[in-house]
Protein backbone atom coordinates (compact mmCIF):
# COMPACT_ATOMS: atom_id res chain seq x y z
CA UNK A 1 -39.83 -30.38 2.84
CA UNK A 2 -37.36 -27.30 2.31
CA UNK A 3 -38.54 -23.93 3.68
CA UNK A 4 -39.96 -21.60 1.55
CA UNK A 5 -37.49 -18.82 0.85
CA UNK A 6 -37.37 -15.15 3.06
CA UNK A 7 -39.03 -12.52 1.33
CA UNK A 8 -37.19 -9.04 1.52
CA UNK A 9 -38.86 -5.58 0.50
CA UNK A 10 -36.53 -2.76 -1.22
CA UNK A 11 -36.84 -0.89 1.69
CA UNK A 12 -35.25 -3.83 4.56
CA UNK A 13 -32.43 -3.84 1.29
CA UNK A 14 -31.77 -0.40 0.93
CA UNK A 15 -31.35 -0.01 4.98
CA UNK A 16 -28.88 -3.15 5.33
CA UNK A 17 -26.72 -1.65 2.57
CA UNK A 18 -27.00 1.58 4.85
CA UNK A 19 -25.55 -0.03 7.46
CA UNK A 20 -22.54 -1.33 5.36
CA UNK A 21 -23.86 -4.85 4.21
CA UNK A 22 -23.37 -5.96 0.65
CA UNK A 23 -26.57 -6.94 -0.90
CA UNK A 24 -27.23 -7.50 -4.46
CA UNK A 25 -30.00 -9.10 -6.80
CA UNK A 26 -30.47 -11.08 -9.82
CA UNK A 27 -33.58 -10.73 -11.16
CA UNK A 28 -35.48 -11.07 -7.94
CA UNK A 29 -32.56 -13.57 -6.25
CA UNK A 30 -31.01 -11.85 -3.48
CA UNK A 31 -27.50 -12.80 -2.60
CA UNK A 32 -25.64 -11.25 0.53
CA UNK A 33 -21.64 -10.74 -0.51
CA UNK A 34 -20.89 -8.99 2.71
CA UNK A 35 -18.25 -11.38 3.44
CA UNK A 36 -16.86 -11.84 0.17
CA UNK A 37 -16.34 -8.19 -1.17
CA UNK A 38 -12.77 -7.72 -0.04
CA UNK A 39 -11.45 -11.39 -1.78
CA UNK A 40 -14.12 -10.13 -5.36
CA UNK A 41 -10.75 -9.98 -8.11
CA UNK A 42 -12.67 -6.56 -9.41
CA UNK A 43 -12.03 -5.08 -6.14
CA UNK A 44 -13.91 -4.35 -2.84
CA UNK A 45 -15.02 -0.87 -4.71
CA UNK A 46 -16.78 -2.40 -7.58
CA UNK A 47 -18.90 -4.54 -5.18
CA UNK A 48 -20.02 -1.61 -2.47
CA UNK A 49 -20.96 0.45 -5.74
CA UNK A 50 -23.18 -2.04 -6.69
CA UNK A 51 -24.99 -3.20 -3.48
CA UNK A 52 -28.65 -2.70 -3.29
CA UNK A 53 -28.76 -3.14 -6.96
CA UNK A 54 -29.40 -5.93 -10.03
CA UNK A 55 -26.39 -7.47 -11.05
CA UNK A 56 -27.75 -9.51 -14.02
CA UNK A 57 -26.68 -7.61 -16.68
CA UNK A 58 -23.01 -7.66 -14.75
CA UNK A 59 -23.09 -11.08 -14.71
CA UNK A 60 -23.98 -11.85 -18.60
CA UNK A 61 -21.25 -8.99 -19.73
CA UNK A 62 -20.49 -7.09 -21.32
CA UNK A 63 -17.00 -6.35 -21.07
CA UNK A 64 -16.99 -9.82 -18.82
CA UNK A 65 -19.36 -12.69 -18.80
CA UNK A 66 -19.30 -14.70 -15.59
CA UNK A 67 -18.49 -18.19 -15.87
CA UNK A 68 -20.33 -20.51 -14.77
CA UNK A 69 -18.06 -21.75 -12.13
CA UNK A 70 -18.67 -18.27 -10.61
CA UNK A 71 -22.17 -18.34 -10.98
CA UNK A 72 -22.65 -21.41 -9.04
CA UNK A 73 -20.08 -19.52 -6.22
CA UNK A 74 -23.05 -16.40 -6.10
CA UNK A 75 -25.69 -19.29 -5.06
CA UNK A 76 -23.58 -20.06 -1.59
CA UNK A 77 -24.65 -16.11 -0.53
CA UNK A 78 -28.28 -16.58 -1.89
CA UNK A 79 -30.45 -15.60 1.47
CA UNK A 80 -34.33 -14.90 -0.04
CA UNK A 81 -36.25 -13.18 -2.63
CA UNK A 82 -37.35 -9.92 -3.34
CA UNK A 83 -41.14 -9.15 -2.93
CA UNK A 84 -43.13 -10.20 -5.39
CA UNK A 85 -44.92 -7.11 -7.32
CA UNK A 86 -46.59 -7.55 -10.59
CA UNK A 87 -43.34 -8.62 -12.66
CA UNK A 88 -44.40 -12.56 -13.06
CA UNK A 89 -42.34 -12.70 -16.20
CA UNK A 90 -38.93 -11.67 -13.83
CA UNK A 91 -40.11 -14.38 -11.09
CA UNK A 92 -40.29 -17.11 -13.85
CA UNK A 93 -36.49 -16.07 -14.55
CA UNK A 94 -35.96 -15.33 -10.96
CA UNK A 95 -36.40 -19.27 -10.85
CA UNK A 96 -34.82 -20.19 -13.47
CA UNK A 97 -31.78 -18.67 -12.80
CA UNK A 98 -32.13 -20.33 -9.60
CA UNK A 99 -32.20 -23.51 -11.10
CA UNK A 100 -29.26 -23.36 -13.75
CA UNK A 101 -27.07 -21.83 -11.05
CA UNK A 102 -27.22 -24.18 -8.14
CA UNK A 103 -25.04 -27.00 -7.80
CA UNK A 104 -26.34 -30.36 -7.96
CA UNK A 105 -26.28 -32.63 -4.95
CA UNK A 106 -22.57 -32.48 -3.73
CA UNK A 107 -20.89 -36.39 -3.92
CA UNK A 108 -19.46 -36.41 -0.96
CA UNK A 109 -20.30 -36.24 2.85
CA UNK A 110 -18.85 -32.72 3.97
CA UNK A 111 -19.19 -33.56 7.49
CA UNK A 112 -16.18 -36.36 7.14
CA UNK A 113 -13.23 -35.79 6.12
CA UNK A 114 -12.53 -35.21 2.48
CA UNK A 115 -9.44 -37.30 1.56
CA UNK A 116 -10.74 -40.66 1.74
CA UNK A 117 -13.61 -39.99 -0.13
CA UNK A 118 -12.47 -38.54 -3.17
CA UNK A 119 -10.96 -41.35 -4.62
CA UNK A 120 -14.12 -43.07 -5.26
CA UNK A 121 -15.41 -40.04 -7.34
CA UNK A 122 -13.65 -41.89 -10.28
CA UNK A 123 -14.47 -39.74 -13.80
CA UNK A 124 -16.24 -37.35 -11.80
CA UNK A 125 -13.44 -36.48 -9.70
CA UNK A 126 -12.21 -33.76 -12.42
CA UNK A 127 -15.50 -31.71 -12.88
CA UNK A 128 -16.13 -32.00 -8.74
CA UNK A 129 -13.03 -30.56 -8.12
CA UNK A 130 -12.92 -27.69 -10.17
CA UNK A 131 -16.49 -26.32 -8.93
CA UNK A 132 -15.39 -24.07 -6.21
CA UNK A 133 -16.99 -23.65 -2.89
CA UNK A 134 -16.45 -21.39 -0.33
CA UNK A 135 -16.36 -23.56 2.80
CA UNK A 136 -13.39 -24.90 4.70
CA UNK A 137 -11.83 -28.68 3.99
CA UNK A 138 -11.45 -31.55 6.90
CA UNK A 139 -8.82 -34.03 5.38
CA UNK A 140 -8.38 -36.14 8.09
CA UNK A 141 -9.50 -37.71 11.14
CA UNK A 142 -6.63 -37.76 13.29
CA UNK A 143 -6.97 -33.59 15.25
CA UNK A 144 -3.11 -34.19 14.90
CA UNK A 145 -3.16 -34.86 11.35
CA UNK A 146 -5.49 -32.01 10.30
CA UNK A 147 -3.89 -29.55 12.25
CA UNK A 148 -0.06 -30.41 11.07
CA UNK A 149 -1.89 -29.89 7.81
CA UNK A 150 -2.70 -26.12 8.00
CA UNK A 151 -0.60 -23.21 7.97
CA UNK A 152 -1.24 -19.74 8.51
CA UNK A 153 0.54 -17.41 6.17
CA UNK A 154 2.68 -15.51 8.69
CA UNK A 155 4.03 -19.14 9.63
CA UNK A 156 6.13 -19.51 6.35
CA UNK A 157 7.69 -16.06 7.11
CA UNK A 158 8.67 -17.19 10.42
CA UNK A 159 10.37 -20.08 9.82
CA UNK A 160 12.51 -19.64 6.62
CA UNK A 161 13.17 -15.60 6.57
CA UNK A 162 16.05 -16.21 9.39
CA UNK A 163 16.83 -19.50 7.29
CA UNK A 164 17.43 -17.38 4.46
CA UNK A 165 19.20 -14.84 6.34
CA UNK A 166 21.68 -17.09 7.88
CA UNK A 167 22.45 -19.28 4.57
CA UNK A 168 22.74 -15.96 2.84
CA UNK A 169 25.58 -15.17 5.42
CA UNK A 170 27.05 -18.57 5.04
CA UNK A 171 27.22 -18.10 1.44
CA UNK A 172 28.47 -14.52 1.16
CA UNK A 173 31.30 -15.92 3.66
CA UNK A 174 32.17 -18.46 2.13
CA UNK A 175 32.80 -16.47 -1.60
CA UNK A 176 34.60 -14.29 1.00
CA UNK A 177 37.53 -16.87 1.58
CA UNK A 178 38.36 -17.02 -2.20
CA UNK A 179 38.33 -20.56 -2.30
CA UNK A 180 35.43 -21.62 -4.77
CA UNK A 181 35.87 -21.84 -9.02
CA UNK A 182 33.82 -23.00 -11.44
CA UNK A 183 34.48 -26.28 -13.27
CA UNK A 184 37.45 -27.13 -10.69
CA UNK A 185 36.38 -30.99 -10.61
CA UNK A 186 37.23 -31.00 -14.30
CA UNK A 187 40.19 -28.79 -14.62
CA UNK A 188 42.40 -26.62 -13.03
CA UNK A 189 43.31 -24.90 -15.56
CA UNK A 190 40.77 -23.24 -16.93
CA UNK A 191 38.05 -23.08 -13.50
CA UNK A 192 36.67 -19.82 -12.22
CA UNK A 193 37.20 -17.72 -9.52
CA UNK A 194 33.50 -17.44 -8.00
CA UNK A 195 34.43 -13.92 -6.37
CA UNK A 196 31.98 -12.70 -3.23
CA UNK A 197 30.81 -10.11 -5.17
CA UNK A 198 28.87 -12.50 -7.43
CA UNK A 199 27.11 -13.16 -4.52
CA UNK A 200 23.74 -10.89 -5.59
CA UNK A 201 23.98 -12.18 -8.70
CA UNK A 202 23.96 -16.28 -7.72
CA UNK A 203 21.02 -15.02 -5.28
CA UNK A 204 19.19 -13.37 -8.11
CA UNK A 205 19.47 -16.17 -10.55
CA UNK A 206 18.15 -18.67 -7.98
CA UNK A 207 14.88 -16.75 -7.56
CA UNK A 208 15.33 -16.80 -11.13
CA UNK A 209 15.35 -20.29 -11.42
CA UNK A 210 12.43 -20.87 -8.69
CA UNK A 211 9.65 -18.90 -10.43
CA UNK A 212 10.47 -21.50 -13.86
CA UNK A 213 10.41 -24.51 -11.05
CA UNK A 214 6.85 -22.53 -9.32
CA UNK A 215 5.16 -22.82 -13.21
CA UNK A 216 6.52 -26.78 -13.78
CA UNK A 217 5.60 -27.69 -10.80
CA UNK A 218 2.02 -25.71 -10.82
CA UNK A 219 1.49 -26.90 -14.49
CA UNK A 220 3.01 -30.26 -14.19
CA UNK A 221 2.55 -31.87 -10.80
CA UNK A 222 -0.42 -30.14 -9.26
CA UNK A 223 -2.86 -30.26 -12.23
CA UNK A 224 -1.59 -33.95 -13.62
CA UNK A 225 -5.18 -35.21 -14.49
CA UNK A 226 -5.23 -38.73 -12.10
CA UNK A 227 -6.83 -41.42 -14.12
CA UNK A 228 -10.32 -42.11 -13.13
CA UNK A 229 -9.48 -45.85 -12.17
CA UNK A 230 -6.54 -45.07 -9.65
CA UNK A 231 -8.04 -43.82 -6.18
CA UNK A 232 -4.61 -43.42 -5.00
CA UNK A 233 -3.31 -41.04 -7.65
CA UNK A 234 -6.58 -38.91 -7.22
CA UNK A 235 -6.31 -38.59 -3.34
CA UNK A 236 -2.31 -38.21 -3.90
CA UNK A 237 -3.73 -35.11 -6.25
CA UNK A 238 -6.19 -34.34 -3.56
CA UNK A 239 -3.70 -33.27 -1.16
CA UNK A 240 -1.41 -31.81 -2.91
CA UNK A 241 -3.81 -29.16 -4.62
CA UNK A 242 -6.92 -30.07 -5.25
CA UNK A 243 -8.48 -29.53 -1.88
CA UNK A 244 -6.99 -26.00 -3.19
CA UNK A 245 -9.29 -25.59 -6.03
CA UNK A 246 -12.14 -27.08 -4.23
CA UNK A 247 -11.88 -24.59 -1.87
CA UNK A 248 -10.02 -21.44 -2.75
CA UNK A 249 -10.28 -19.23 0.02
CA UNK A 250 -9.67 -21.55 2.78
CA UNK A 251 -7.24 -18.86 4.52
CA UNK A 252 -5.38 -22.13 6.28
CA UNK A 253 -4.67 -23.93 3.42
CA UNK A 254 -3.14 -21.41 1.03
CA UNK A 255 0.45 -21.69 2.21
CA UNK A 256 2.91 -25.21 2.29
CA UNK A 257 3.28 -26.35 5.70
CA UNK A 258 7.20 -26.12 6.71
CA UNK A 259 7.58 -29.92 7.25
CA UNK A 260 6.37 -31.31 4.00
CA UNK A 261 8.41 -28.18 2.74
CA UNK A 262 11.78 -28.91 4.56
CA UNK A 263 11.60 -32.22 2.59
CA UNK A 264 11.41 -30.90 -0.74
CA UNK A 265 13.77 -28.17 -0.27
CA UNK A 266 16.21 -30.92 0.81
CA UNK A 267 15.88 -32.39 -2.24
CA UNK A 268 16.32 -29.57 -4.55
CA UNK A 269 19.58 -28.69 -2.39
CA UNK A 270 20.90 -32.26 -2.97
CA UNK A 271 20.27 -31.71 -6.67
CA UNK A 272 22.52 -28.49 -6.57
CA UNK A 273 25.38 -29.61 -4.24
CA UNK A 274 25.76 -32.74 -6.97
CA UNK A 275 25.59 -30.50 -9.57
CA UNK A 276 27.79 -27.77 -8.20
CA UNK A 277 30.51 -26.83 -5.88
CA UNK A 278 28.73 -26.39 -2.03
CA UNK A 279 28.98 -23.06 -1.48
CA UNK A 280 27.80 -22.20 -5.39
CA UNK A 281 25.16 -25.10 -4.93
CA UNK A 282 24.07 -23.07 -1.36
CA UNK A 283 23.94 -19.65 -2.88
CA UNK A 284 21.72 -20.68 -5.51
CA UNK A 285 19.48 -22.51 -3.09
CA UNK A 286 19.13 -19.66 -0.84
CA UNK A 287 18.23 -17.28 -3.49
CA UNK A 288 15.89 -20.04 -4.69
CA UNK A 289 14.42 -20.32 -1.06
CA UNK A 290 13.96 -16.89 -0.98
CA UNK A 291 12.01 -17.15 -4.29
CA UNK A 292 9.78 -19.51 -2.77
CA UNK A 293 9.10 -17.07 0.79
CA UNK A 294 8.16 -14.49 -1.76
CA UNK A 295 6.03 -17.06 -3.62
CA UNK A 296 4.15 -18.25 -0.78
CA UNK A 297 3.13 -14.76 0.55
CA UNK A 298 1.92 -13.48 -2.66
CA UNK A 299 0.12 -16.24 -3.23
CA UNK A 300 -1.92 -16.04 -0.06
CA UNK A 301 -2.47 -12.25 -0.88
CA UNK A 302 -4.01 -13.09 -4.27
CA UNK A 303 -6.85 -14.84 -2.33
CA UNK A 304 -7.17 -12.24 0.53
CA UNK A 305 -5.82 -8.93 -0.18
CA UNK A 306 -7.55 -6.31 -1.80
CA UNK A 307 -5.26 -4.42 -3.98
CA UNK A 308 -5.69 -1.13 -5.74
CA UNK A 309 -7.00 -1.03 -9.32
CA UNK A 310 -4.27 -0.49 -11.79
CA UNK A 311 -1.19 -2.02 -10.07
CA UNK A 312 0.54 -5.56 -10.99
CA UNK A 313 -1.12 -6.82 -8.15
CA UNK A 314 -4.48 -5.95 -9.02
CA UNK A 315 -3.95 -8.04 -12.45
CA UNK A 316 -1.95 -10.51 -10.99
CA UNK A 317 -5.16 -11.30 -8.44
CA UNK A 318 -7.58 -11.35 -11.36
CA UNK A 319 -5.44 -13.14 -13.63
CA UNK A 320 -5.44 -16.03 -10.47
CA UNK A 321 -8.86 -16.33 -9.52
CA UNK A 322 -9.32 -16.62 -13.76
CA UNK A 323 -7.25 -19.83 -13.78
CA UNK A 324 -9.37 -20.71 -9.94
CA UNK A 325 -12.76 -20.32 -11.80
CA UNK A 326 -12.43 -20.54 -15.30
CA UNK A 327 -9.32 -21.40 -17.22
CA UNK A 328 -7.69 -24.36 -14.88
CA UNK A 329 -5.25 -25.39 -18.03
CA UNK A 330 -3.74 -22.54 -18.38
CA UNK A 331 -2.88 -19.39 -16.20
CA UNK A 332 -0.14 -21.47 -14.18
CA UNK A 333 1.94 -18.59 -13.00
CA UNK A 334 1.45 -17.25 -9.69
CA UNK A 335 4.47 -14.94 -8.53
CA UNK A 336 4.85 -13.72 -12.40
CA UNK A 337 3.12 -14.79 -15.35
CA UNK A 338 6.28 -14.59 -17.00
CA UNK A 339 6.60 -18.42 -18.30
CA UNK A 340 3.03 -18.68 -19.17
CA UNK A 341 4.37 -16.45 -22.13
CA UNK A 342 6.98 -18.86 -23.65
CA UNK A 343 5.04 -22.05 -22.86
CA UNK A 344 1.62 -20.56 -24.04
CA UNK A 345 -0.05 -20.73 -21.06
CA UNK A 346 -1.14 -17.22 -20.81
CA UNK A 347 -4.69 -16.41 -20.10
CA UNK A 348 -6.56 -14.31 -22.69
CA UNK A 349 -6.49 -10.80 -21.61
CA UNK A 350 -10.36 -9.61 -22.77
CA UNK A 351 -11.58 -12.55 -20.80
CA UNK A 352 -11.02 -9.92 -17.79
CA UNK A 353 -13.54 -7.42 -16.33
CA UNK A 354 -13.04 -3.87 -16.80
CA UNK A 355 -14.21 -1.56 -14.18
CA UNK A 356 -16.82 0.78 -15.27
């Protein structure tokens, strides 16, 4: 039989906010978001102001209603209940809140590891995996497996920032000796010079060209919807992002590890030195690289910074942890939600919460 809840008076509340916890109610639910105010999309500031008091009208909006994805999130940080006084009627929907918030019983065993079990979840698979939780993901048994398949976020900096350096050299070099055109397998004629001041330009449009291969790949490949009947396909999805969405601020699986990464970068840079002369094909893959660095660190900052109100950052976060919690079809830029525009993607903007 479950223990019966902690009971907290206003006073033991008011004194922990004092000393710099984060505790708010609903109704006469008391959650404790002490360690989730600085990753909160509305900002840290918005959650401190509000500490120590009810949050139910916050939650039902106006300007923003919670979704219900993020409702079931405020139930991980539920620790007790307020004293009981003479309100009955707000202890009946104390409970009831309670009740429509909590997640049912989870379908799989969290102290295994995850990857081999979600292929069995069939047509449930879907709805499971897109009902955040904020706990951290085991996919495999092997310690040498499961730690080749987490990366910190300064990792990714270290490793391809001096690749992109060098190749940048290599490339700018390389223009340098006047030797590259345009179109020269097909005529001589009428090629190109491809001077080394084009350089910047080559390097821009390959970060150019990453952020339109970051949506397809995001929209595409990463939220394909596996068919129920195919275990494979839904642990292939699994790994590739859904452990992602299952758990969203897992801090060690927000980046790509480099190996898996080196492979697929090989593969785009095949595609380009087929398509165009090698040191064209490299400049454009080193800009794209760089596209991807950039890519990779903003995306871990989306999940754990905390950045001021007003800039493109502070949207940007918001307008992530919208497609995280609520709108998982759409929303599918991350570095710019640039091509969410042309392929009507974009996420509504009053859907977002205004600061009061």
């Amino acid at each position: 039989m479950a223990a019966a809840p902690r009971s907290f008076s206003a006073a033991e509340v008011r004194s922990r906010c004092a000393e710099g916890a984060c505790l708010v109610r609903c109704r006469r639910r008391l959650y404790d978001l002490s360690g989730f105010v600085r990753l909160h999309p509305g900002g840290e500031q918005l959650l401190r102001r509000r500490a120590g008091t009810d949050v139910s009208r916050a939650l039902d909006g106006p300007p923003h209603r919670h979704s219900a994805n993020a409702r079931r999130w405020l139930e991980q940080y539920y620790v007790g209940e307020m004293e009981s006084g003479d309100d009955s009627g707000a202890a009946a929907a104390a409970r009831a809140e309670g009740n429509l918030s909590c997640s049912p019983q989870d379908l799989v065993d969290w102290q295994k590891p995850l990857l081999w079990q979600v292929g069995y979840l069939g047509e449930k698979y879907d709805e499971w995996v897109h009902q955040p939780v904020d706990r951290p993901i085991r996919l495999f048994h092997s310690d040498i497996l499961e730690y080749l398949s987490k990366t910190a976020w300064y990792v990714v900096f270290i490793v391809w920032a001096p690749v992109v350096l060098y190749l940048s050299w290599v490339s700018y070099t390389s223009l340098a000796q006047g030797n590259t055109r345009l179109f020269s397998s097909f005529t001589t004629e009428y090629s190109i010079p491809v001077h080394k001041y084009y350089f910047p330009f080559i390097f821009l449009l390959g970060m150019f060209l990453w952020s339109l291969l970051e949506y397809l790949i995001h929209r595409f490949v990463f939220h394909m919807k596996p068919p129920a009947s195919n275990y494979y396909l839904i642990t292939l999805h699994f790994l590739l992002h859904g452990q992602h969405h299952k758990s969203p601020f897992d801090s060690s699986r927000l980046v790509f590890p480099p190996v898996p990464a080196s492979l697929v970068m090989g593969f785009f840079y095949g595609i380009l030195k087929l398509m165009l002369p090698e040191v064209l094909g490299l400049s454009v893959f080193v800009g794209g690289l760089c596209g991807y660095v950039i890519y990779d660190m903003m995306h871990y900052y989306l999940h754990y910074g905390s950045p001021k109100k007003g800039t493109y950052l502070y949207g940007l976060k918001a307008y992530h942890v919208k497609h995280h919690f609520e709108h998982q079809k759409s929303g599918f830029g991350i570095s710019t939600r640039f091509w969410d525009h042309p392929f009507r993607t974009l996420i509504p903007e009053e859907t977002f919460e205004k600061e009061d």
